[in-house]
PDB file of N, CA and C in Angstrom:
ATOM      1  N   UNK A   1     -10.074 -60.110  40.727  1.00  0.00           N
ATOM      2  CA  UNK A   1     -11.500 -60.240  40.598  1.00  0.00           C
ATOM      3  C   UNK A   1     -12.067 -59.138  39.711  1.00  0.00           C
ATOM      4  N   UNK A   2     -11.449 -57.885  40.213  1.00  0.00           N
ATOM      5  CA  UNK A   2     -12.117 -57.161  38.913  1.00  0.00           C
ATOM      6  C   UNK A   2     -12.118 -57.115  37.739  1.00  0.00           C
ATOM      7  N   UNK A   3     -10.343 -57.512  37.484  1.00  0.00           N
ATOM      8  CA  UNK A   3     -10.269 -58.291  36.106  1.00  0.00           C
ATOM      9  C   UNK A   3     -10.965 -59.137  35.385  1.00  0.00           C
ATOM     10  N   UNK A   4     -11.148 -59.926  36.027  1.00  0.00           N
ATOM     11  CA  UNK A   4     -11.951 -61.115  35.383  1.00  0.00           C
ATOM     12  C   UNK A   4     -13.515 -60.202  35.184  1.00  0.00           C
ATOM     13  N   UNK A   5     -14.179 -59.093  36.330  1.00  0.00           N
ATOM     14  CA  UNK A   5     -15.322 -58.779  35.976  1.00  0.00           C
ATOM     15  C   UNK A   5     -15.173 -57.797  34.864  1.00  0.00           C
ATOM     16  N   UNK A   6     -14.669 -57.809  34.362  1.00  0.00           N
ATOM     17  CA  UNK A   6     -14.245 -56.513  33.207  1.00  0.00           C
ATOM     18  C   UNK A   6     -13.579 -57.472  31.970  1.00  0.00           C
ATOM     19  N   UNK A   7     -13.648 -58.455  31.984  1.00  0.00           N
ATOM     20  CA  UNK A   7     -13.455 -59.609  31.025  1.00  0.00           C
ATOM     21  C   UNK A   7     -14.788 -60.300  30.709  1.00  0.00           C
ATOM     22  N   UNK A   8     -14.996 -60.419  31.316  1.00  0.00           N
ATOM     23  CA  UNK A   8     -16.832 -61.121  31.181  1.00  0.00           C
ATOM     24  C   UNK A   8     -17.765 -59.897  30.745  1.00  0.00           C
ATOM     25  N   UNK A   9     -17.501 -58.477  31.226  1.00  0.00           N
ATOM     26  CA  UNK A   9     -18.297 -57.454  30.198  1.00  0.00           C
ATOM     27  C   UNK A   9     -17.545 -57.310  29.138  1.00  0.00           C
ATOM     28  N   UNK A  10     -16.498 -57.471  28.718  1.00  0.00           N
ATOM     29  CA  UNK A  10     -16.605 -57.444  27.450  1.00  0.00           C
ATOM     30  C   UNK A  10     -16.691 -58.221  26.582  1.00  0.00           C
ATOM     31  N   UNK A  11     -16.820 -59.728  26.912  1.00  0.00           N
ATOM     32  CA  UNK A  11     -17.210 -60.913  26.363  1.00  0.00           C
ATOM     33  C   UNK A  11     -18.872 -60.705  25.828  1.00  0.00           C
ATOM     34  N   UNK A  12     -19.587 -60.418  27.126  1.00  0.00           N
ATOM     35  CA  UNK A  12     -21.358 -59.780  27.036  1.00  0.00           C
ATOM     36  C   UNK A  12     -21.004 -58.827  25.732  1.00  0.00           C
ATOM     37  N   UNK A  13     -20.514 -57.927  25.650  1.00  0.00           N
ATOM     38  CA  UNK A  13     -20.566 -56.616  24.480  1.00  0.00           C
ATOM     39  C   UNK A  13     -20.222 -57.389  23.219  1.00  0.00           C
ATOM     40  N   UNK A  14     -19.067 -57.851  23.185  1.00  0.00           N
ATOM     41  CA  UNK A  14     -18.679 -58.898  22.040  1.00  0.00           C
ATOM     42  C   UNK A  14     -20.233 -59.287  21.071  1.00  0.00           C
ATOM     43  N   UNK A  15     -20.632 -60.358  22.212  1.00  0.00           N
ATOM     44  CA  UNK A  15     -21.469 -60.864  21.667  1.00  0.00           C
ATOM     45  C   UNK A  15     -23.211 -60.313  21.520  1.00  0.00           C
ATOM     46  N   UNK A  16     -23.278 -58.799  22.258  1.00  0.00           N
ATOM     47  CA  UNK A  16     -24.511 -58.303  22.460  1.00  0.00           C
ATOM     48  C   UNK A  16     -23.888 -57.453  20.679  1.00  0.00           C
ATOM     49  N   UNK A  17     -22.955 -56.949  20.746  1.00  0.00           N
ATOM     50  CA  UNK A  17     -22.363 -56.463  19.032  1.00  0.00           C
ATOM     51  C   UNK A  17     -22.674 -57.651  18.388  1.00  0.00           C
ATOM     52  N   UNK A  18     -22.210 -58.818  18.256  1.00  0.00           N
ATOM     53  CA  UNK A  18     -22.422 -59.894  17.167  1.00  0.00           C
ATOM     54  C   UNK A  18     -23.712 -59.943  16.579  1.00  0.00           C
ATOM     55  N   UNK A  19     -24.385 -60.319  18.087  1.00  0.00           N
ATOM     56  CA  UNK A  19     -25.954 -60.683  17.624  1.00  0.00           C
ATOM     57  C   UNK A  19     -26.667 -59.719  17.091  1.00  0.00           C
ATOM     58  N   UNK A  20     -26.525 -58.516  17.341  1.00  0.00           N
ATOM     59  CA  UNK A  20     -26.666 -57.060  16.615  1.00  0.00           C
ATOM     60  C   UNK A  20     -26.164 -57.061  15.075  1.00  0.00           C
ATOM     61  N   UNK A  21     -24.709 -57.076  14.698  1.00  0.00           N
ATOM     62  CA  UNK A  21     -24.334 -56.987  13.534  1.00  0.00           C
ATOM     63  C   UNK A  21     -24.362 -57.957  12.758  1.00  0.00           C
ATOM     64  N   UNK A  22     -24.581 -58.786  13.099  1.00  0.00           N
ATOM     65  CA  UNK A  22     -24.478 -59.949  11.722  1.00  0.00           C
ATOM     66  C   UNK A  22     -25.648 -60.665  11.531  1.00  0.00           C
ATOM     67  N   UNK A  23     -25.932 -61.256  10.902  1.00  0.00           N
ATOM     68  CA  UNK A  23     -26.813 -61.869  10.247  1.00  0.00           C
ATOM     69  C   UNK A  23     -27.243 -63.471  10.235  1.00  0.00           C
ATOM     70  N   UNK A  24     -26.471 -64.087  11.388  1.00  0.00           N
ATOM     71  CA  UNK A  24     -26.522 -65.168  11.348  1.00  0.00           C
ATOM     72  C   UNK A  24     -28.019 -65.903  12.604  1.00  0.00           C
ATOM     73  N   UNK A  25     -28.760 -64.955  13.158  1.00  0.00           N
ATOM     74  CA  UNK A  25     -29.406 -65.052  14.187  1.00  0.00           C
ATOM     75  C   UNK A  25     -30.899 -64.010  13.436  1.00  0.00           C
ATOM     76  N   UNK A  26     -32.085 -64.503  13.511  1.00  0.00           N
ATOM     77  CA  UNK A  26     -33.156 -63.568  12.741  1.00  0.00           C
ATOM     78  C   UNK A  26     -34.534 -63.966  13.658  1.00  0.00           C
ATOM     79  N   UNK A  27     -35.128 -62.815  13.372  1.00  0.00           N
ATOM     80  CA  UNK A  27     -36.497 -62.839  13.792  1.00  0.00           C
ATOM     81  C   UNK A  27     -36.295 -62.383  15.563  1.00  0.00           C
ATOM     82  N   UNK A  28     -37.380 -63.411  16.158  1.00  0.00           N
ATOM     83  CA  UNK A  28     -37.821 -63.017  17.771  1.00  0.00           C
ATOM     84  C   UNK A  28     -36.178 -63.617  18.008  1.00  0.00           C
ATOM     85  N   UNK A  29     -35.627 -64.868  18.155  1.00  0.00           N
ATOM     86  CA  UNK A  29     -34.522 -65.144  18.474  1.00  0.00           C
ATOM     87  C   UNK A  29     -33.539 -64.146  18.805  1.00  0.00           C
ATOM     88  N   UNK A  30     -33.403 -63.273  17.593  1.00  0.00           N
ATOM     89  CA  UNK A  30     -32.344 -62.633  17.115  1.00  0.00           C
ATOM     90  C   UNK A  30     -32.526 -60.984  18.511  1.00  0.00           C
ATOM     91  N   UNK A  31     -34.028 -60.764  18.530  1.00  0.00           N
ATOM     92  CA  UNK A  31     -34.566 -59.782  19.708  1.00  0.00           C
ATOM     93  C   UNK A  31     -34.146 -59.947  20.818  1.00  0.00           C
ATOM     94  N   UNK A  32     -34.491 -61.698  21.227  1.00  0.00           N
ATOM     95  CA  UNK A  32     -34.252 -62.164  22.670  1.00  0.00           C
ATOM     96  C   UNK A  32     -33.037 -61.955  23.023  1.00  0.00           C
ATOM     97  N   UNK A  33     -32.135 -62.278  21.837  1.00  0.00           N
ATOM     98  CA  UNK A  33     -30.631 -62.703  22.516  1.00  0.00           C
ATOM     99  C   UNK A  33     -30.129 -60.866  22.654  1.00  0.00           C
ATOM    100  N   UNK A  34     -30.571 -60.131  21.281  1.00  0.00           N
ATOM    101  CA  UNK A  34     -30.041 -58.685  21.881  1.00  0.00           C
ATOM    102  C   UNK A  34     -30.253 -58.376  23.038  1.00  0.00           C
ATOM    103  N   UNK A  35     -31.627 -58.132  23.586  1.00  0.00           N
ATOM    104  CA  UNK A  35     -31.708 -57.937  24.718  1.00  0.00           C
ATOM    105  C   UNK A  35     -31.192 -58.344  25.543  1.00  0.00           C
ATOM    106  N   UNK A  36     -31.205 -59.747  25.631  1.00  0.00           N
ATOM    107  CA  UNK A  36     -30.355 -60.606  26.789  1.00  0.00           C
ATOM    108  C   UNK A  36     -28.766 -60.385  27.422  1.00  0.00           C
ATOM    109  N   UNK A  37     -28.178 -59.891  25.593  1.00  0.00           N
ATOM    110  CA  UNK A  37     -26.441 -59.815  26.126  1.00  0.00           C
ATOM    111  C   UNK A  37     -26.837 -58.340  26.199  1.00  0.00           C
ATOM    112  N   UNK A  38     -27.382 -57.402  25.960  1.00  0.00           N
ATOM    113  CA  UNK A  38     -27.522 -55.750  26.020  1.00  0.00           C
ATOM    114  C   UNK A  38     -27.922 -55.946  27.823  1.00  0.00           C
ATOM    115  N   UNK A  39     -29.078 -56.360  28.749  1.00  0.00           N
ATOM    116  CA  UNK A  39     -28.811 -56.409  29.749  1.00  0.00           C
ATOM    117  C   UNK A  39     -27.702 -56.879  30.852  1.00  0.00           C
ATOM    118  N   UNK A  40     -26.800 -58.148  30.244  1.00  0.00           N
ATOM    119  CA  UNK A  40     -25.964 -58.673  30.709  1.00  0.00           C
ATOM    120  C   UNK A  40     -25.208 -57.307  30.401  1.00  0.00           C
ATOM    121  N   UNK A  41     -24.337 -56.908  29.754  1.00  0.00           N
ATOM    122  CA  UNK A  41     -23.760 -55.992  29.119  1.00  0.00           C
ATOM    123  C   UNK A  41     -23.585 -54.747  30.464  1.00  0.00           C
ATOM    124  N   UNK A  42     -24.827 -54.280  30.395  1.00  0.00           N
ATOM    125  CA  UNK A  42     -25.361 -53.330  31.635  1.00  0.00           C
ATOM    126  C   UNK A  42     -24.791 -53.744  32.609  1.00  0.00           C
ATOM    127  N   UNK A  43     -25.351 -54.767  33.297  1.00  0.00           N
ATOM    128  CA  UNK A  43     -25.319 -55.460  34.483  1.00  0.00           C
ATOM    129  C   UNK A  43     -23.284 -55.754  35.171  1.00  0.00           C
ATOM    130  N   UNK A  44     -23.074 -56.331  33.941  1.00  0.00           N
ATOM    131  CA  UNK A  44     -21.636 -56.381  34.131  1.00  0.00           C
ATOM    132  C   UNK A  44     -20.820 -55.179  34.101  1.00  0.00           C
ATOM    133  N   UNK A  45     -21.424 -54.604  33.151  1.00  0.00           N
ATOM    134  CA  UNK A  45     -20.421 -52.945  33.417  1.00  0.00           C
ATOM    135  C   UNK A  45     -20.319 -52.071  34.670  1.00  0.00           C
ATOM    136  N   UNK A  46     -21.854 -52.295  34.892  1.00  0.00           N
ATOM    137  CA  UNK A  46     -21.930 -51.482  36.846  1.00  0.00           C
ATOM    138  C   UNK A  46     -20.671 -52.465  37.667  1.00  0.00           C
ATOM    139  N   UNK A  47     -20.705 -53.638  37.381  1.00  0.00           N
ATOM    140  CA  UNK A  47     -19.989 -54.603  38.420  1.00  0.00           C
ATOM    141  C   UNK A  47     -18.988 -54.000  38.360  1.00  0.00           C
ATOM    142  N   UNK A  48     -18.326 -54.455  37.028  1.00  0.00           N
ATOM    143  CA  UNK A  48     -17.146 -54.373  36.872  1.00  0.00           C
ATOM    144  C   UNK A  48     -16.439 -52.573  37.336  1.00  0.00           C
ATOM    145  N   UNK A  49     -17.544 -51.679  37.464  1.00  0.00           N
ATOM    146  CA  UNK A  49     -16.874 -50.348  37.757  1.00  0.00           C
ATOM    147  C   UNK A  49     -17.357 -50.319  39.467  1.00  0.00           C
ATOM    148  N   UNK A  50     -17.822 -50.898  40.064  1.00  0.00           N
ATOM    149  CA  UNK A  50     -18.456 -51.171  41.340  1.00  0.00           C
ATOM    150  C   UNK A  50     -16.873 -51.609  41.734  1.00  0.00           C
ATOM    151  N   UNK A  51     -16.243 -52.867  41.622  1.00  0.00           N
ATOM    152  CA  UNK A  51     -15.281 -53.879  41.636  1.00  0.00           C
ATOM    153  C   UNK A  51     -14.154 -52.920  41.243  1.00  0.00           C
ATOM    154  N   UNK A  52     -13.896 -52.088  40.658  1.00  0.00           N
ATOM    155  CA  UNK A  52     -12.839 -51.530  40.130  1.00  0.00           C
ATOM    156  C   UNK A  52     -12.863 -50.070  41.492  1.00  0.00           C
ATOM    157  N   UNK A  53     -13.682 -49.286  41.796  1.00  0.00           N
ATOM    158  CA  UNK A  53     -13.859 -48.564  42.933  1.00  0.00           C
ATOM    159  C   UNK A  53     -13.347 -48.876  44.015  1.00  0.00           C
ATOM    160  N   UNK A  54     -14.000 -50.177  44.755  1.00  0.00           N
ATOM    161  CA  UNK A  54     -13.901 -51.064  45.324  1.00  0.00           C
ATOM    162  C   UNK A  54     -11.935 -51.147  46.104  1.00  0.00           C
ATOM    163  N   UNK A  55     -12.099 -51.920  44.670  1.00  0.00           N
ATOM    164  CA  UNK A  55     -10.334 -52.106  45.085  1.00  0.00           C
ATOM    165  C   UNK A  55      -9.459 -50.793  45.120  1.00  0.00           C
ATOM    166  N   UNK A  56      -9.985 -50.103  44.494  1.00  0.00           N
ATOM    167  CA  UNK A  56      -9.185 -48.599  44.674  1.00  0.00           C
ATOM    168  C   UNK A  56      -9.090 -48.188  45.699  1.00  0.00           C
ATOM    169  N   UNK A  57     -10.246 -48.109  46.342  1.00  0.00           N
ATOM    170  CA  UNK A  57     -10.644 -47.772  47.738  1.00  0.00           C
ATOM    171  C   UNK A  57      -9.550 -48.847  48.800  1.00  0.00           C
ATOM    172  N   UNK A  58      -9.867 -49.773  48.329  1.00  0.00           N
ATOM    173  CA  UNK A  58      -9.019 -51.330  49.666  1.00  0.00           C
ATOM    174  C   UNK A  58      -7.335 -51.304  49.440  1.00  0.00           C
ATOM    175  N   UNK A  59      -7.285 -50.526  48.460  1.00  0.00           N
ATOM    176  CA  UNK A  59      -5.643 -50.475  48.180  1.00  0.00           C
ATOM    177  C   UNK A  59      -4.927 -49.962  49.084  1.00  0.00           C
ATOM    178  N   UNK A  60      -3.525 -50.492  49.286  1.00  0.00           N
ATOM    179  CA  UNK A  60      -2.893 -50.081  50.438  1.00  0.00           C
ATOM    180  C   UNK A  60      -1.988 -48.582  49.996  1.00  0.00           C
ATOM    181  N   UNK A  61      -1.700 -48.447  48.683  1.00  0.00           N
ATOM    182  CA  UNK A  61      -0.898 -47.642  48.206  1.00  0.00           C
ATOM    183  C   UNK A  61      -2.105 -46.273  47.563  1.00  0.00           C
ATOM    184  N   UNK A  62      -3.291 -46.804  47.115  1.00  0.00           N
ATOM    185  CA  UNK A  62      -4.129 -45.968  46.479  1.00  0.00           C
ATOM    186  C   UNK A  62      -4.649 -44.522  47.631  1.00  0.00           C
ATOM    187  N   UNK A  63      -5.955 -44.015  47.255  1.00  0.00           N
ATOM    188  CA  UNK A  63      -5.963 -43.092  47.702  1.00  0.00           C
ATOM    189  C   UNK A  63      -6.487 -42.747  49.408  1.00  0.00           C
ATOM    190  N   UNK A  64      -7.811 -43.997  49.160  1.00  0.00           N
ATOM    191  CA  UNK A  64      -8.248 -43.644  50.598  1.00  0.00           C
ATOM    192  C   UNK A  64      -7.449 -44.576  51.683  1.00  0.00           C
ATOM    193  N   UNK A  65      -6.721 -45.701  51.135  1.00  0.00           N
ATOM    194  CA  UNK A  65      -6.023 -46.353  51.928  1.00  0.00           C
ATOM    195  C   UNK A  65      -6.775 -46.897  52.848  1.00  0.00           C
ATOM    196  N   UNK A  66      -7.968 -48.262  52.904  1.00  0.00           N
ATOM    197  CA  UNK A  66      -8.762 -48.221  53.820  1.00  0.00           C
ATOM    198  C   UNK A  66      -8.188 -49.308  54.412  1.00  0.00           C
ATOM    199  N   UNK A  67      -7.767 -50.039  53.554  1.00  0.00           N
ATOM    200  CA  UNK A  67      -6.945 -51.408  54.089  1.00  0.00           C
ATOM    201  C   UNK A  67      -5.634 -51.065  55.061  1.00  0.00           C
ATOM    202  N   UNK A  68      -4.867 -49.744  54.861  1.00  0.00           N
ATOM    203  CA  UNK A  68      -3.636 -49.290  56.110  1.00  0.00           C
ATOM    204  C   UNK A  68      -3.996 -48.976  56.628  1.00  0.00           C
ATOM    205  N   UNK A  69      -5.433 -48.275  56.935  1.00  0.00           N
ATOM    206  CA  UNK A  69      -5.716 -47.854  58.436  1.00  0.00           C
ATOM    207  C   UNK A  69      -6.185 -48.847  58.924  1.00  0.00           C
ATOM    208  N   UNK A  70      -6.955 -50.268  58.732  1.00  0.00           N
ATOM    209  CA  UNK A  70      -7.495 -51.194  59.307  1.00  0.00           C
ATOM    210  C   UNK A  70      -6.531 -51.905  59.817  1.00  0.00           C
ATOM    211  N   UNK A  71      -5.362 -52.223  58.604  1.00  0.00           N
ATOM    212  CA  UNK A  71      -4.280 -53.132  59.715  1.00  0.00           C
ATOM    213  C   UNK A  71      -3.474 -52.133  60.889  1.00  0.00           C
ATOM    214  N   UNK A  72      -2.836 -50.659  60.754  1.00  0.00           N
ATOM    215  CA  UNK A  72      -2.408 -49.817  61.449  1.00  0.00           C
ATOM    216  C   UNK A  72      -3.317 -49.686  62.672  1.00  0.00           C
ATOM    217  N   UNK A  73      -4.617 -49.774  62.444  1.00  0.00           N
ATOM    218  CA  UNK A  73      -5.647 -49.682  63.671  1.00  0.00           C
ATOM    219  C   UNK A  73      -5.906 -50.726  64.343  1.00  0.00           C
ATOM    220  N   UNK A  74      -5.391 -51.866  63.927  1.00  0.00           N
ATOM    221  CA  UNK A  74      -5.487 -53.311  64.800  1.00  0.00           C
ATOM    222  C   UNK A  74      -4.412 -53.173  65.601  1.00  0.00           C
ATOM    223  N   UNK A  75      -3.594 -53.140  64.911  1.00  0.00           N
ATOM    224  CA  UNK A  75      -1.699 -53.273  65.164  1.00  0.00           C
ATOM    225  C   UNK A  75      -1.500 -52.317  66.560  1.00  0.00           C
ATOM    226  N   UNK A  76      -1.989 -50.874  66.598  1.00  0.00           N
ATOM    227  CA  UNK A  76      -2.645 -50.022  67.736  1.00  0.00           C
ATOM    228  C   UNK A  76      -2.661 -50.883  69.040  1.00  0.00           C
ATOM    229  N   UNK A  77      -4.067 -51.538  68.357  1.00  0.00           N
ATOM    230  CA  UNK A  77      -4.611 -51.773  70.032  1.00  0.00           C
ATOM    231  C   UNK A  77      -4.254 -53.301  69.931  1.00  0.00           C
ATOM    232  N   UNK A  78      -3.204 -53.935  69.252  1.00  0.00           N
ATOM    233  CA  UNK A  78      -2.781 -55.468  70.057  1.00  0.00           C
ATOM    234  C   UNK A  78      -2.150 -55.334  71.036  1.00  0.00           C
ATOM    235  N   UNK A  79      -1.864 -55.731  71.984  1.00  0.00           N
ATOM    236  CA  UNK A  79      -0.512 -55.608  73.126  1.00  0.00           C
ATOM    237  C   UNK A  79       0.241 -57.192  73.273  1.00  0.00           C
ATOM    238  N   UNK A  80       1.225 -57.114  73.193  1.00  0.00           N
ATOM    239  CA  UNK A  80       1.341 -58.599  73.160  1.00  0.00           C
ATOM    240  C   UNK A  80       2.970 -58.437  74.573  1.00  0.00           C
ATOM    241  N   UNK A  81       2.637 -59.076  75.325  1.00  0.00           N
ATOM    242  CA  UNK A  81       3.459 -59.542  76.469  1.00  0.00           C
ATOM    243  C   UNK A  81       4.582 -59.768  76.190  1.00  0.00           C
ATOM    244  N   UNK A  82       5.610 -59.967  76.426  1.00  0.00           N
ATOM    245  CA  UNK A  82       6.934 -60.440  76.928  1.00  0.00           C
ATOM    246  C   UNK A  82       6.709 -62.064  76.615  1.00  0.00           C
ATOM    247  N   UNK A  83       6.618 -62.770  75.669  1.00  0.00           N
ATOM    248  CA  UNK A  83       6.796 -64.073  75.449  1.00  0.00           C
ATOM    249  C   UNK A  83       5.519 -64.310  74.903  1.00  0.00           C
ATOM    250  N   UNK A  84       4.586 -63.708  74.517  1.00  0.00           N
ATOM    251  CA  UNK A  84       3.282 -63.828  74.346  1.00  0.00           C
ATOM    252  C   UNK A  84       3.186 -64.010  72.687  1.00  0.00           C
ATOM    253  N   UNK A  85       2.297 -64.839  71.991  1.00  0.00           N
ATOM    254  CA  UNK A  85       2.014 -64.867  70.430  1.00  0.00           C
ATOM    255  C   UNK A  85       1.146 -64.742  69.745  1.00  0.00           C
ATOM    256  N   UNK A  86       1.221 -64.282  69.066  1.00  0.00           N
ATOM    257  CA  UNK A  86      -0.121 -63.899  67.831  1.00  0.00           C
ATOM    258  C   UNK A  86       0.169 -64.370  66.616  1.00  0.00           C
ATOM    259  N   UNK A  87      -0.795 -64.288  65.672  1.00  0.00           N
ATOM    260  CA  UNK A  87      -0.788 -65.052  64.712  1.00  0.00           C
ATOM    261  C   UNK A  87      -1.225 -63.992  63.920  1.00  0.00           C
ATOM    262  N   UNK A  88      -0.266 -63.761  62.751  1.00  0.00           N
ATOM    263  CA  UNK A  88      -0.099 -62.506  61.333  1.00  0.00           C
ATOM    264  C   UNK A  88      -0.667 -62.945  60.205  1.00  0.00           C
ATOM    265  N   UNK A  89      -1.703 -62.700  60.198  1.00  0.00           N
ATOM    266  CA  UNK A  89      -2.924 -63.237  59.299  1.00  0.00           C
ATOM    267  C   UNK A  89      -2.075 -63.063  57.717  1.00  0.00           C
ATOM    268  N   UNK A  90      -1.166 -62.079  57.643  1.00  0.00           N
ATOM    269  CA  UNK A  90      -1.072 -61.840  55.881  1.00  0.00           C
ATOM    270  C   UNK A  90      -0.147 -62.959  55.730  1.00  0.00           C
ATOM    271  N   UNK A  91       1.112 -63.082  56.235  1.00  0.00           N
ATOM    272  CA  UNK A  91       2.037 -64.038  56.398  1.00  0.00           C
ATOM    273  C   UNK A  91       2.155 -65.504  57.018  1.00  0.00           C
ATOM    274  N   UNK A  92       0.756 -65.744  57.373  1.00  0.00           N
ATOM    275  CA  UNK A  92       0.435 -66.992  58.302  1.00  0.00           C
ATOM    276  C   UNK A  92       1.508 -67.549  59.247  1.00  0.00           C
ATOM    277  N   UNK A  93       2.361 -66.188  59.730  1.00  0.00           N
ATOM    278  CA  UNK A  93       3.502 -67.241  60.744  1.00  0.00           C
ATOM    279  C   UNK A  93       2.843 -66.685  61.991  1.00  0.00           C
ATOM    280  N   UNK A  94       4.142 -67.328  63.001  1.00  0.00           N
ATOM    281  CA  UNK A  94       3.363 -66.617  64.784  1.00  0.00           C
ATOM    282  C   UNK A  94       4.676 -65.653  64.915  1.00  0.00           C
ATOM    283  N   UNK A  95       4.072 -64.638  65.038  1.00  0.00           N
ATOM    284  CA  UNK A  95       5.083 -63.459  65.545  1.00  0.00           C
ATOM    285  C   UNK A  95       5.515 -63.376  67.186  1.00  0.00           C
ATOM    286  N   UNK A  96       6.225 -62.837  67.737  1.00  0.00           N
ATOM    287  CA  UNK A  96       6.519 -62.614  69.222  1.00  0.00           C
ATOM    288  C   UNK A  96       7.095 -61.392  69.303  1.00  0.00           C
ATOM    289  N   UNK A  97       6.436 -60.913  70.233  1.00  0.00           N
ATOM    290  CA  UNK A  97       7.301 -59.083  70.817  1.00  0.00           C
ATOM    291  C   UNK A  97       8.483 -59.033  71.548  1.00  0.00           C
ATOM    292  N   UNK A  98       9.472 -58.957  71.258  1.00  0.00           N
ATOM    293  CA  UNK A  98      10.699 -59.340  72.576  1.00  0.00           C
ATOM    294  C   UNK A  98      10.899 -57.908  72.660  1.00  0.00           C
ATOM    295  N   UNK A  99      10.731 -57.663  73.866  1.00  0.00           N
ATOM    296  CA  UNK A  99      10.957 -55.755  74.542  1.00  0.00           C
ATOM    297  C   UNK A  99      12.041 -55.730  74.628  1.00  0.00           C
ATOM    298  N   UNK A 100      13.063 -56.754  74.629  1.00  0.00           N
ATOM    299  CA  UNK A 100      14.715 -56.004  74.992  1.00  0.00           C
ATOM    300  C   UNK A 100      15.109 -55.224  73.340  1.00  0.00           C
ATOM    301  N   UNK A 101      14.650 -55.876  72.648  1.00  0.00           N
ATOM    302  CA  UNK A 101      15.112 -55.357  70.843  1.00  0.00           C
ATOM    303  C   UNK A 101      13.670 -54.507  70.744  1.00  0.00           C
ATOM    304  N   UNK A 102      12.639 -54.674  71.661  1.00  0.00           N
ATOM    305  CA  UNK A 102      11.282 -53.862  70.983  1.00  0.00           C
ATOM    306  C   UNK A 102      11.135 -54.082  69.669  1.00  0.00           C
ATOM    307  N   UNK A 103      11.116 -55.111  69.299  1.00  0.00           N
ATOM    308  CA  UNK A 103      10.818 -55.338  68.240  1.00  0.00           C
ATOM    309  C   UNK A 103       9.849 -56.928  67.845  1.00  0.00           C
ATOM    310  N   UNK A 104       9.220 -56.941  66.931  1.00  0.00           N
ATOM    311  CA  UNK A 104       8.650 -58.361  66.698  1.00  0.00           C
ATOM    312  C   UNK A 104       9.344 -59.179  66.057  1.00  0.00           C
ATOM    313  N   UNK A 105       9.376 -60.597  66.450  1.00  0.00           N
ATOM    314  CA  UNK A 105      10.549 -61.378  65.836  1.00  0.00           C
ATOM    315  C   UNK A 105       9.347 -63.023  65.665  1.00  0.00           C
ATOM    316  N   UNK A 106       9.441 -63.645  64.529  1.00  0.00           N
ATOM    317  CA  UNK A 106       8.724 -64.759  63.807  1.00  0.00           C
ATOM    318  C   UNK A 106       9.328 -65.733  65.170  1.00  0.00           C
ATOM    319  N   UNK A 107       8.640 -66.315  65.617  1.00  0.00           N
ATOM    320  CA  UNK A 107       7.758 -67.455  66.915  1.00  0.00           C
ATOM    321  C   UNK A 107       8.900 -69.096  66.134  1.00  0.00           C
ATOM    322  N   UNK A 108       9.943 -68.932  66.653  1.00  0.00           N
ATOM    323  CA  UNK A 108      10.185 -70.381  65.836  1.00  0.00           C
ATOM    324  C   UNK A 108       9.180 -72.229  66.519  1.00  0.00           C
TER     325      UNK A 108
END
């Protein structure tokens, strides 16, 4: 997603430069549209560095790691029984806790 928002500002700049440099667009027209892709331009650049923060932040490997403490902090407080199942949202299977291996093993 941020990709793509950092593709679409520079598509806006592209063309907020075009309508600026060339000559094929004149008069009020030629005003409107600067302005128009010069605000788009703006608008998309905050996104796209908003969106780029963003995921830095949600990364599991990056710095603040907000996304490993959220799953590590669920994972915490599940308790799951002796035959009991849950459902592993990243992997969409059903997991099961078997205490003799203490370990979680995929729900056939």
């Amino acid at each position: 997603m941020a990709l793509t928002c950092v593709i679409v500002t520079a598509v806006f700049l592209f063309l907020f430069l075009f309508i600026g440099l060339t000559g094929l667009v004149f008069g009020t027209l030629k005003t409107v549209l600067f302005i128009v892709f010069l605000v788009c331009t703006l608008i998309a650049l905050g996104v796209s560095v908003w969106m780029i923060f963003t995921y830095r932040a949600f990364s599991y490997d990056g710095k603040r790691q907000i996304s490993r403490r959220i799953i590590e902090g669920i994972a915490k407080r599940v308790k799951l029984e002796e035959g009991e199942k849950g459902l592993d949202i990243k992997t969409p299977t059903l997991i099961q806790f078997n205490y003799s291996t203490a370990a979680y093993l995929q729900a056939g």
